[in-house]
Protein backbone atom coordinates (compact mmCIF):
# COMPACT_ATOMS: atom_id res chain seq x y z
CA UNK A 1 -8.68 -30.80 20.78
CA UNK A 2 -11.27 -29.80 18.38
CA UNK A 3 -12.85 -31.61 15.70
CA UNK A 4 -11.76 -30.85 11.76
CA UNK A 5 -15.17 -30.01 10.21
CA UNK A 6 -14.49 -28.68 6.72
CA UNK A 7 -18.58 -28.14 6.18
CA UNK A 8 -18.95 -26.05 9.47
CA UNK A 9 -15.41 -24.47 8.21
CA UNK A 10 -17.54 -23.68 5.43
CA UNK A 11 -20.35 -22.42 6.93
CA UNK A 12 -18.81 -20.26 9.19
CA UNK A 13 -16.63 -18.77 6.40
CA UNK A 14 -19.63 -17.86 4.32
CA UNK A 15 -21.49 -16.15 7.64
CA UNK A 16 -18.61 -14.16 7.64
CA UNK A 17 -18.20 -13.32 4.13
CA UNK A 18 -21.64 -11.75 4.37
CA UNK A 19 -20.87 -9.68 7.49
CA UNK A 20 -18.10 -7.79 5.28
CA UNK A 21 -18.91 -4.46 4.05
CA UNK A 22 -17.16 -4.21 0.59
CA UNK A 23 -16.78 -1.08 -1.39
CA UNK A 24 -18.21 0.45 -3.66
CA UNK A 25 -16.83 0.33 -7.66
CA UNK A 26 -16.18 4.10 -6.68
CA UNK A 27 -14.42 3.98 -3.53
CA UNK A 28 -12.53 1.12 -4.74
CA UNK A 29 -10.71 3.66 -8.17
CA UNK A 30 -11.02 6.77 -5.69
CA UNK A 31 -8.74 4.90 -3.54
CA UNK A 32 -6.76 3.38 -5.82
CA UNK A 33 -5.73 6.79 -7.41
CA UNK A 34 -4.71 8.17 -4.22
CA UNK A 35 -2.51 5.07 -3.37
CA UNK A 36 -1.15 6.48 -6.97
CA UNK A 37 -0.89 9.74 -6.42
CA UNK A 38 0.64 9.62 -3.22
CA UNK A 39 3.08 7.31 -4.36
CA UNK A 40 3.99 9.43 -7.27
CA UNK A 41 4.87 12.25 -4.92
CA UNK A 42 6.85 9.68 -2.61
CA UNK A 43 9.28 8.97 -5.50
CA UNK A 44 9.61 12.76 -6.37
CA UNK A 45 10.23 13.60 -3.18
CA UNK A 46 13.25 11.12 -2.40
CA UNK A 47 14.35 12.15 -5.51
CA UNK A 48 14.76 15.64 -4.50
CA UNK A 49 15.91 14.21 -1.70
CA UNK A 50 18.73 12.36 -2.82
CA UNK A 51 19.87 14.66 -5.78
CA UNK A 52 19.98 17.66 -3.01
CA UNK A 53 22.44 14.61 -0.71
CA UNK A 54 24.35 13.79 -3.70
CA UNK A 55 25.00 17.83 -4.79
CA UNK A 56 26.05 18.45 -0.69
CA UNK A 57 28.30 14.90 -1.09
CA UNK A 58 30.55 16.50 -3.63
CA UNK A 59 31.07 19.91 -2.84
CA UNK A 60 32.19 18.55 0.43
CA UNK A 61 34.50 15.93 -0.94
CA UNK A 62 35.23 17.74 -4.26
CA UNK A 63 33.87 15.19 -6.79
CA UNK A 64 33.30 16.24 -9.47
């Protein structure tokens, strides 16, 4: 069973902490916005989607 060493826990966390490669300030709002953007055009889209579903819905059951 191995040994609970909170310093080498430590240790090790910060060696690989400095391995990461984080991005830039850039890359970081350039992909932010696209996480926006494409979200944006998720929620239009099953919109459309679901207005165009509800339209079919009543002319085949007459709702309306």
């Amino acid at each position: 069973m191995a040994k609970l060493d909170p310093a080498q826990f430590v240790r090790e966390v910060r060696q690989e902490v400095s391995r990461v490669t984080w991005p830039s300030r850039k890359e970081t709002l350039v992909t932010t916005g696209l996480v926006l953007a494409m979200s944006a055009l998720a929620a239009v889209f099953f919109l459309v989607v679901d207005q165009l579903i509800q339209l079919a819905m009543r002319l085949v059951f007459g709702i309306g």
